[in-house]
C-alpha atoms as a PDB file:
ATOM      1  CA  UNK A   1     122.134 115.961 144.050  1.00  0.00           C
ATOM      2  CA  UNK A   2     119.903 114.552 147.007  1.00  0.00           C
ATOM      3  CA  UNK A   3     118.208 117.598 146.893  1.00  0.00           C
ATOM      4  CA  UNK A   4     117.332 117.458 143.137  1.00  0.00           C
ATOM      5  CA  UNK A   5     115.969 114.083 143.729  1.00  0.00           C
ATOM      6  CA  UNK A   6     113.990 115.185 146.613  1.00  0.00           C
ATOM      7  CA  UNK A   7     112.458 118.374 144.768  1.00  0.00           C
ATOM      8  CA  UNK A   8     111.958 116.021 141.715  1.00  0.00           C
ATOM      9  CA  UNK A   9     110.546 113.339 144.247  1.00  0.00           C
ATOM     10  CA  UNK A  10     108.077 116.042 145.808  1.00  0.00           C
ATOM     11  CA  UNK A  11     107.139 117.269 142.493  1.00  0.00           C
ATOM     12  CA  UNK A  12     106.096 113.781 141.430  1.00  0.00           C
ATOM     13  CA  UNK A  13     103.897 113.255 144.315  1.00  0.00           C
ATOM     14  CA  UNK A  14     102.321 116.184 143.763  1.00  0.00           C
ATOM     15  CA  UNK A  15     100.948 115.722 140.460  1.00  0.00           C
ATOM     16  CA  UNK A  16      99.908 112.175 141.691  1.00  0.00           C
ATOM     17  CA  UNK A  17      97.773 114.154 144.181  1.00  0.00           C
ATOM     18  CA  UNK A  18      96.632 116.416 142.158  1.00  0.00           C
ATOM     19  CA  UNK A  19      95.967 114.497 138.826  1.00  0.00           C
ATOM     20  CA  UNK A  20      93.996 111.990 141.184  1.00  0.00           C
ATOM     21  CA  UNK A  21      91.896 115.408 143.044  1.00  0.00           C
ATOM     22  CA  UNK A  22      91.064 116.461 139.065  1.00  0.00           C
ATOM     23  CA  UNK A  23      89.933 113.470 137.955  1.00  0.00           C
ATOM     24  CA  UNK A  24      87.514 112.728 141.269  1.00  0.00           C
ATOM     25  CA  UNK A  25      86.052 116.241 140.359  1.00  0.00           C
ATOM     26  CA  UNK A  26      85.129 114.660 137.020  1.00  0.00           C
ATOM     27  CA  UNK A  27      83.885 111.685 138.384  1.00  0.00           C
ATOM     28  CA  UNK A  28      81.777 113.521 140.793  1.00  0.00           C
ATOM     29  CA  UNK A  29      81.122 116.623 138.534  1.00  0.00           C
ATOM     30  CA  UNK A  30      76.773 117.213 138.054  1.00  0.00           C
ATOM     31  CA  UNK A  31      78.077 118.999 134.842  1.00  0.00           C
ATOM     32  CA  UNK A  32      80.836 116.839 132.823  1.00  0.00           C
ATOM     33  CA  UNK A  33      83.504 119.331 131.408  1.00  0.00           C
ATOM     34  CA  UNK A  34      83.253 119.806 127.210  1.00  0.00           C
ATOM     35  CA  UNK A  35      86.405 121.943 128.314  1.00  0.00           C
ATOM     36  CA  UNK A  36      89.066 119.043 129.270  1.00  0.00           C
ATOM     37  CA  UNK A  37      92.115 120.251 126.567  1.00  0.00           C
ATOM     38  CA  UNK A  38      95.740 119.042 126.945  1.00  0.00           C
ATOM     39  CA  UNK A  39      96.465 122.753 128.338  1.00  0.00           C
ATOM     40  CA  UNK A  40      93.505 122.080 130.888  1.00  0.00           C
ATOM     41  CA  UNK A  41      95.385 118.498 131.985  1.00  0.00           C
ATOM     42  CA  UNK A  42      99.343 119.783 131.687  1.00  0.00           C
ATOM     43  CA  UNK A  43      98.341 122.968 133.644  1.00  0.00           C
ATOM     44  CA  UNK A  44      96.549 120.769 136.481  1.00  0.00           C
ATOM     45  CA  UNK A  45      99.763 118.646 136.540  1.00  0.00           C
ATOM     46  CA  UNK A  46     102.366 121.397 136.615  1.00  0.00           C
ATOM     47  CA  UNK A  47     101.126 123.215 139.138  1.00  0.00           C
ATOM     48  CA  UNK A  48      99.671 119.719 141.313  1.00  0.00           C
ATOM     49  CA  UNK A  49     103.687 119.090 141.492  1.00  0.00           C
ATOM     50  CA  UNK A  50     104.400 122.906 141.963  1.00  0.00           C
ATOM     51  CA  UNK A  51     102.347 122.304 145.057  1.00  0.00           C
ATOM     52  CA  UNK A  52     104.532 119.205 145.917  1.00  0.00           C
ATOM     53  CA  UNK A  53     107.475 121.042 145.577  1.00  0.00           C
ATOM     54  CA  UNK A  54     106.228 124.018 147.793  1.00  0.00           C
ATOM     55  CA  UNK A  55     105.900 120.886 150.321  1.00  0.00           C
ATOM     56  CA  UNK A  56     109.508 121.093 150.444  1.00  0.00           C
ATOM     57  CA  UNK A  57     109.449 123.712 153.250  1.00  0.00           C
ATOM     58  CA  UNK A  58     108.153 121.269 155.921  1.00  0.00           C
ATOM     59  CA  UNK A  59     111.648 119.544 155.625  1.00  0.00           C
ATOM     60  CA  UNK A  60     113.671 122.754 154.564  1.00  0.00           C
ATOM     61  CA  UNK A  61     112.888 125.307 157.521  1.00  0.00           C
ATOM     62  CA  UNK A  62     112.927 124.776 161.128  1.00  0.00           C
ATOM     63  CA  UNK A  63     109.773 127.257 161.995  1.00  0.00           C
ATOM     64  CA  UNK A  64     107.051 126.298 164.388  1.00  0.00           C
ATOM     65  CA  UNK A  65     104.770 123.522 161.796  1.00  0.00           C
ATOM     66  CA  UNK A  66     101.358 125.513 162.076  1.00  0.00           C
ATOM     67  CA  UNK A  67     103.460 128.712 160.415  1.00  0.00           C
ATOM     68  CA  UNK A  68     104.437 126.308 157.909  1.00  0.00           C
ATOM     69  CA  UNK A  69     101.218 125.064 156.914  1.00  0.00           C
ATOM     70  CA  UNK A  70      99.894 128.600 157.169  1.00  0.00           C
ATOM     71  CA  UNK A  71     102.462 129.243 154.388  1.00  0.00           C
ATOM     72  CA  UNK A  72     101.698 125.950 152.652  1.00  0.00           C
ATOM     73  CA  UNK A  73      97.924 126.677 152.591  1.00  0.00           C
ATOM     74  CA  UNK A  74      98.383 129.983 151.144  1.00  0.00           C
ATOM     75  CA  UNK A  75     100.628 128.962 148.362  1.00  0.00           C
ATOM     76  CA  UNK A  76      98.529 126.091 147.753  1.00  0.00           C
ATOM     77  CA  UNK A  77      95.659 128.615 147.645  1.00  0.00           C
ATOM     78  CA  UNK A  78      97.864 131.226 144.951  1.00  0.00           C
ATOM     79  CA  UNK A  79      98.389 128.340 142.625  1.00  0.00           C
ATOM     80  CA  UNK A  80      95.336 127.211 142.505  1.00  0.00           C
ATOM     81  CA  UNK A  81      94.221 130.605 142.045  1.00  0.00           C
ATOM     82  CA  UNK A  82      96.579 131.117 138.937  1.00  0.00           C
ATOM     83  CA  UNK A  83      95.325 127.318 137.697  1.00  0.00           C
ATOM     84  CA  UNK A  84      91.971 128.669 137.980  1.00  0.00           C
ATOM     85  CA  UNK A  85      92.781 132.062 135.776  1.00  0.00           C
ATOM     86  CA  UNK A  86      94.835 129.440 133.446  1.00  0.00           C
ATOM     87  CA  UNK A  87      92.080 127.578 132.820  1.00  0.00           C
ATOM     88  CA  UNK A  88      89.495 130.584 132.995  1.00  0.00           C
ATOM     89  CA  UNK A  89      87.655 128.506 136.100  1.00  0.00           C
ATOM     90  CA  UNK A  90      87.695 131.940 137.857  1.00  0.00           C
ATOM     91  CA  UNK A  91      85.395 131.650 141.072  1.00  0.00           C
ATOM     92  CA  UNK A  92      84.798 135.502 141.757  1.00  0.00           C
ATOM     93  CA  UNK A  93      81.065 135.068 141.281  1.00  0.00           C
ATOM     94  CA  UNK A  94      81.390 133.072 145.173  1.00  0.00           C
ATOM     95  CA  UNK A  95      84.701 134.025 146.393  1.00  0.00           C
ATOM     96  CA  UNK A  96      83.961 132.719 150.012  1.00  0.00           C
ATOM     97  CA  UNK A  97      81.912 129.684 148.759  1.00  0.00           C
ATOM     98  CA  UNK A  98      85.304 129.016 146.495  1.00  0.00           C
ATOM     99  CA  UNK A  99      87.473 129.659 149.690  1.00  0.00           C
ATOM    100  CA  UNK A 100      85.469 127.070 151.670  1.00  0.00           C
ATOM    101  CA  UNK A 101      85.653 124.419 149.099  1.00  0.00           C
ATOM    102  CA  UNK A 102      89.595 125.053 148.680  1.00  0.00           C
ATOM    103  CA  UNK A 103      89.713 124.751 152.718  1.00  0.00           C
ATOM    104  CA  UNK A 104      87.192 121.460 152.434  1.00  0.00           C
ATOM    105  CA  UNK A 105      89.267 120.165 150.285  1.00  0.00           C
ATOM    106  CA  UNK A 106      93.096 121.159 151.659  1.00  0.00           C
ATOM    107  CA  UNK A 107      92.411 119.168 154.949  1.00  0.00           C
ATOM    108  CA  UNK A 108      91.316 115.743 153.469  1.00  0.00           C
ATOM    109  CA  UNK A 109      94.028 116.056 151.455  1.00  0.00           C
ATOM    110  CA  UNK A 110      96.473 117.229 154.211  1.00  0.00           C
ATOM    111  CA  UNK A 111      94.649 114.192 156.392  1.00  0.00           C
ATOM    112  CA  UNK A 112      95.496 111.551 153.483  1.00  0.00           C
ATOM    113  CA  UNK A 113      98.830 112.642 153.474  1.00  0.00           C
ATOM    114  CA  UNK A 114      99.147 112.632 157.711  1.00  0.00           C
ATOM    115  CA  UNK A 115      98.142 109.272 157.970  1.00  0.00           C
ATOM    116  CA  UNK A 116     100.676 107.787 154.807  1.00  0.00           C
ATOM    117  CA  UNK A 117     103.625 109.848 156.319  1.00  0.00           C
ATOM    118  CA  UNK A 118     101.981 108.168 159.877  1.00  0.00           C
ATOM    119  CA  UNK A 119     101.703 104.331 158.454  1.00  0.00           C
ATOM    120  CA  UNK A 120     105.224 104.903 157.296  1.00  0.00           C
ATOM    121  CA  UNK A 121     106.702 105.939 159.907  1.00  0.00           C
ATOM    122  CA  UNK A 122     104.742 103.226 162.155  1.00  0.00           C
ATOM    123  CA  UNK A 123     106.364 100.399 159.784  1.00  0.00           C
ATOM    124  CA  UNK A 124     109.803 102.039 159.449  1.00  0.00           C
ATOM    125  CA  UNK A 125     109.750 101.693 163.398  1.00  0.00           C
ATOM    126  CA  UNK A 126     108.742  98.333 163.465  1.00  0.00           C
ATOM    127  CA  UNK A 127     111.715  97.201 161.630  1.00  0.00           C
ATOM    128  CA  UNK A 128     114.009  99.083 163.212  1.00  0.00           C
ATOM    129  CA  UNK A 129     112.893  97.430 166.772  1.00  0.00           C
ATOM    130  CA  UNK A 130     112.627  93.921 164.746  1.00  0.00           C
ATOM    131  CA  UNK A 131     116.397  94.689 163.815  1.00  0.00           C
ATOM    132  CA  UNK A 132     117.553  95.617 167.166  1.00  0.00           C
ATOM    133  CA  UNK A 133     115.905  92.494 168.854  1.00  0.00           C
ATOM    134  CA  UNK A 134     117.700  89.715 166.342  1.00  0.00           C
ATOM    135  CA  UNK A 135     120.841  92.087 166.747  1.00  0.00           C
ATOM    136  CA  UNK A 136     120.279  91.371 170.619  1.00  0.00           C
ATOM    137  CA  UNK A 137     119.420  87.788 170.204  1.00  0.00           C
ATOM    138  CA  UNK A 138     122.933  87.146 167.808  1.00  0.00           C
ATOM    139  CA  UNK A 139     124.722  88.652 170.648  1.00  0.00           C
END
């Protein structure tokens, strides 16, 4: 069951991600899409939390972290790939340009999410140490 709720949890996170990615693109598009169908935004959310999900492996395998985000990137990269056909946003007129972009993009994402899972951690310790000094003070 908890790791249902964790896939579920990691799915949900990454269509919040994702949906918020798509809809900066928009915002920031020169050319507004005349293409944005419910297909267009359910395929951009199922495979945003497919990506989530393939997040997973960070807490799943025990493998040195830079082969894990190799893998992670390169997933990442196939699904966007197949949201890209989905959508028929294919990028094979500037496959490297495309590639560069995707990269661009992967490590401000994978920076956002670095410093959350940092902030977290930082405030998960501070209560833990504020804990263990009133545990020493009542004793």
């Amino acid at each position: 069951m908890k790791f249902i709720k964790e896939i579920l949890n990691s799915f949900f996170i990454g269509v919040g991600i994702g949906a918020t990615t798509f809809l900066l693109f928009i915002v920031f598009s020169f050319s507004k899409p005349e293409y944005l169908t419910s297909f267009t935004v359910l395929s951009v959310l199922f495979i945003s939390g497919m990506v989530g999900i393939l997040s997973v492996i960070f807490d799943l395998i025990d493998m040195p972290f830079l082969f894990l985000l190799l893998i992670h990137f390169t997933g990442t990269f196939v699904l966007m790939l197949l949201l890209m056909h989905l959508n028929n946003w294919v990028p094979w007129s500037d496959t490297l340009q495309f590639f560069l972009e995707f990269g661009f993009i992967y490590l401000i994402i994978w920076f956002y999410v670095k410093l959350k899972m940092s902030l977290t951690l930082r405030k998960a310790n501070e209560k833990i140490q504020k804990r263990n000094k009133e545990k020493k003070r009542a004793n």
